[in-house]
C-alpha atoms as a PDB file:
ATOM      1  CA  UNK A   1     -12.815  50.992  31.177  1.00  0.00           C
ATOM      2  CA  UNK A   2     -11.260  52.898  33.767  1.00  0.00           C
ATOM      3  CA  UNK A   3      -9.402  56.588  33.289  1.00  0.00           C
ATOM      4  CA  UNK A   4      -5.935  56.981  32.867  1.00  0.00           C
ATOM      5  CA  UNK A   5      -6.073  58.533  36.796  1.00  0.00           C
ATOM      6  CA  UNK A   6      -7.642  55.727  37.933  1.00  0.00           C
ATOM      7  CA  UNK A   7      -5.082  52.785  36.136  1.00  0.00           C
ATOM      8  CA  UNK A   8      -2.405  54.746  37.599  1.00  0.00           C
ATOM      9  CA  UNK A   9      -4.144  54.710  41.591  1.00  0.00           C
ATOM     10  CA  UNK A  10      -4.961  50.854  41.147  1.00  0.00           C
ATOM     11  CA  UNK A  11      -1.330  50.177  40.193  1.00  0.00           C
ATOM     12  CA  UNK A  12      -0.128  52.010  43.439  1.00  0.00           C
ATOM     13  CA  UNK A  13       1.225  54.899  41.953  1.00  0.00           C
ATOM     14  CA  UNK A  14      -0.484  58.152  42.733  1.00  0.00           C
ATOM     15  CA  UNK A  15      -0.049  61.010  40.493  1.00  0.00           C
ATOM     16  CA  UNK A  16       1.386  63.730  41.700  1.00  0.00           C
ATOM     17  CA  UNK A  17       0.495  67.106  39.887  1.00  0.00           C
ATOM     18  CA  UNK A  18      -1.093  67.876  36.182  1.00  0.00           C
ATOM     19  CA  UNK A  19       1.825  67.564  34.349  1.00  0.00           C
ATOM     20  CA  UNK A  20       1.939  63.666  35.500  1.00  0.00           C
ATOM     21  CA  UNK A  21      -1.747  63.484  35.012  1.00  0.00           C
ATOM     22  CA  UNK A  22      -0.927  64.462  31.058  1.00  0.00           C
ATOM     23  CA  UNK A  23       1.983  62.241  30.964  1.00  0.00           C
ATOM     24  CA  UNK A  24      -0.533  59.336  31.908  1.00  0.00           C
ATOM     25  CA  UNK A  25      -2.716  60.552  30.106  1.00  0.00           C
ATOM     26  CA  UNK A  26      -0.591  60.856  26.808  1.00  0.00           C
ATOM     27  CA  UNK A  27       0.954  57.082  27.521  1.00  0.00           C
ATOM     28  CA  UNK A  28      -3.331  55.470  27.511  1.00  0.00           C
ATOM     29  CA  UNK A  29      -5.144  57.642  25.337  1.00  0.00           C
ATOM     30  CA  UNK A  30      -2.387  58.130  22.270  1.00  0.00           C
ATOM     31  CA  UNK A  31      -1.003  61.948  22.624  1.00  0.00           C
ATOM     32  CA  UNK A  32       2.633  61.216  22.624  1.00  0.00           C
ATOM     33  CA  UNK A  33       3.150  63.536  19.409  1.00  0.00           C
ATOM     34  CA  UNK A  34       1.580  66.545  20.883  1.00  0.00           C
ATOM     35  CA  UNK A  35       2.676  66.396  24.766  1.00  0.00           C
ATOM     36  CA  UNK A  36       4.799  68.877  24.671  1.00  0.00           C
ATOM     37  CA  UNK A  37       2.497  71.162  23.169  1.00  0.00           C
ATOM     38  CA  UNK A  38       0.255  70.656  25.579  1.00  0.00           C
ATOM     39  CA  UNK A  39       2.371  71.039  28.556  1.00  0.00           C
ATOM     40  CA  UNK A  40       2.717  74.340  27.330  1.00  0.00           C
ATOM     41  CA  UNK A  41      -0.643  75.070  27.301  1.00  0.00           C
ATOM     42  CA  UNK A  42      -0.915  74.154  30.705  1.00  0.00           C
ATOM     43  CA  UNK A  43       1.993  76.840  31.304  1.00  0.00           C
ATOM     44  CA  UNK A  44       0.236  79.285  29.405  1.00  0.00           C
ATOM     45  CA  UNK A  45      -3.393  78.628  31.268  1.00  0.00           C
ATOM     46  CA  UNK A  46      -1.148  78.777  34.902  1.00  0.00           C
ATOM     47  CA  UNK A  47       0.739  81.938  33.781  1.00  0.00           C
ATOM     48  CA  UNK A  48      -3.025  83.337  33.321  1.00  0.00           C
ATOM     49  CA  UNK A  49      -4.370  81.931  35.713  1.00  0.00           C
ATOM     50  CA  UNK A  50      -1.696  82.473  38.598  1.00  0.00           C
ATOM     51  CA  UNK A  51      -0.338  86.043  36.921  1.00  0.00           C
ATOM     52  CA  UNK A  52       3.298  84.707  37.603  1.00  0.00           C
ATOM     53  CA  UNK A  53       4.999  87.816  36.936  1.00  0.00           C
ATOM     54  CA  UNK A  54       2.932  90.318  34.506  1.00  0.00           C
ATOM     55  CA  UNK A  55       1.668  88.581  31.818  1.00  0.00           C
ATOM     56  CA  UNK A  56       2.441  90.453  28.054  1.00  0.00           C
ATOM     57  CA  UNK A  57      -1.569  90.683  26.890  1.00  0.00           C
ATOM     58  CA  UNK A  58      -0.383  90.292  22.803  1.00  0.00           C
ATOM     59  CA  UNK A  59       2.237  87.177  23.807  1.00  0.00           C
ATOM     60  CA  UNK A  60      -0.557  85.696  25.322  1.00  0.00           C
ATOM     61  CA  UNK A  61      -2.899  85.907  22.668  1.00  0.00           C
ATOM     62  CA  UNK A  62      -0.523  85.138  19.825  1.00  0.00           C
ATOM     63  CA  UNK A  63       0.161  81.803  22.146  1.00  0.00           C
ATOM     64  CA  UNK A  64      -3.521  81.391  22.730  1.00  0.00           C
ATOM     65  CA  UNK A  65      -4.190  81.275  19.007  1.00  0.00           C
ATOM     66  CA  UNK A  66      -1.389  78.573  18.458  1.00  0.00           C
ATOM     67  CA  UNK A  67      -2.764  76.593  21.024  1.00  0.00           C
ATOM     68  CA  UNK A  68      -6.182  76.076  19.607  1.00  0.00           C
ATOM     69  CA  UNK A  69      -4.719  73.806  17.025  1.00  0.00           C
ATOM     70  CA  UNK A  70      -3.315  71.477  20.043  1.00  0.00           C
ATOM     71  CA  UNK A  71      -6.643  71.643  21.778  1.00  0.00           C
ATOM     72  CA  UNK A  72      -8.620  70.961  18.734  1.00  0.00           C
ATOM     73  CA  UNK A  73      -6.794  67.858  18.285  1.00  0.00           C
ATOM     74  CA  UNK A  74      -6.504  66.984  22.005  1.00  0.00           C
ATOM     75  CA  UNK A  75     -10.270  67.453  22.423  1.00  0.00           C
ATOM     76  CA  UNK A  76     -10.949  65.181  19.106  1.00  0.00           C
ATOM     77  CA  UNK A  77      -8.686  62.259  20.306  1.00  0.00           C
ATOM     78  CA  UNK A  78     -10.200  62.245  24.072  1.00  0.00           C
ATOM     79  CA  UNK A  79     -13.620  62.313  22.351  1.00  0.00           C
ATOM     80  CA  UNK A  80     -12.762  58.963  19.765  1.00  0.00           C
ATOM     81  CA  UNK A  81     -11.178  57.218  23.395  1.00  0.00           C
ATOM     82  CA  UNK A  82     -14.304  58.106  25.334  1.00  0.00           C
ATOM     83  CA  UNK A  83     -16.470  56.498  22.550  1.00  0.00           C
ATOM     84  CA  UNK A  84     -14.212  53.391  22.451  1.00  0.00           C
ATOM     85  CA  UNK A  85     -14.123  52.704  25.789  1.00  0.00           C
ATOM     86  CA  UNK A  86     -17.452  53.715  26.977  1.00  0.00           C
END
C-alpha cells in the first residue's frame, strides 16, 4: 500500500504545498468531516511557527486546546489506516 503522496506522484500529479497534501490525504485515508479543522491547525502551527504578525499568547492557547480534539482523532484514524494497509 502506497501513501496518499505517493498515489498522487504515480498518477502524475504532484502536490503542491501541505494544504494539498491534507486534501489527499483526507480523500484516501477518510478525514473529510474534520478537514477543515485541520487546515486550521495547520494555520495555527504556521502562525507559530512563522510569527506572521504578533501572535496573541491566550488566542493561541485557547485554539491550541480546541485543536487537541482534531488531532486526537486525526492521529487515531491515521493509526487504524496504517494498521490496515501495512
Amino acid at each position: 500500500m502506497r501513501c496518499p503522496s505517493h498515489d498522487s506522484e504515480s498518477s502524475g500529479k504532484f502536490v503542491e504545498d501541505d494544504y494539498k497534501n491534507l486534501k489527499v490525504a483526507s480523500h484516501v485515508i477518510g478525514l473529510r468531516d474534520i478537514e477543515k479543522e485541520l487546515r486550521s491547525v495547520h494555520g495555527l502551527r504556521n502562525l507559530l511557527v512563522y510569527g506572521y504578525n504578533k501572535v496573541n499568547d491566550e488566542l493561541a492557547f485557547e485554539s491550541m486546546v480546541k485543536s487537541l480534539k482534531f488531532l486526537r482523532e486525526f492521529s487515531k484514524r491515521v493509526k487504524n489506516w496504517l494498521e490496515k494497509s501495512f
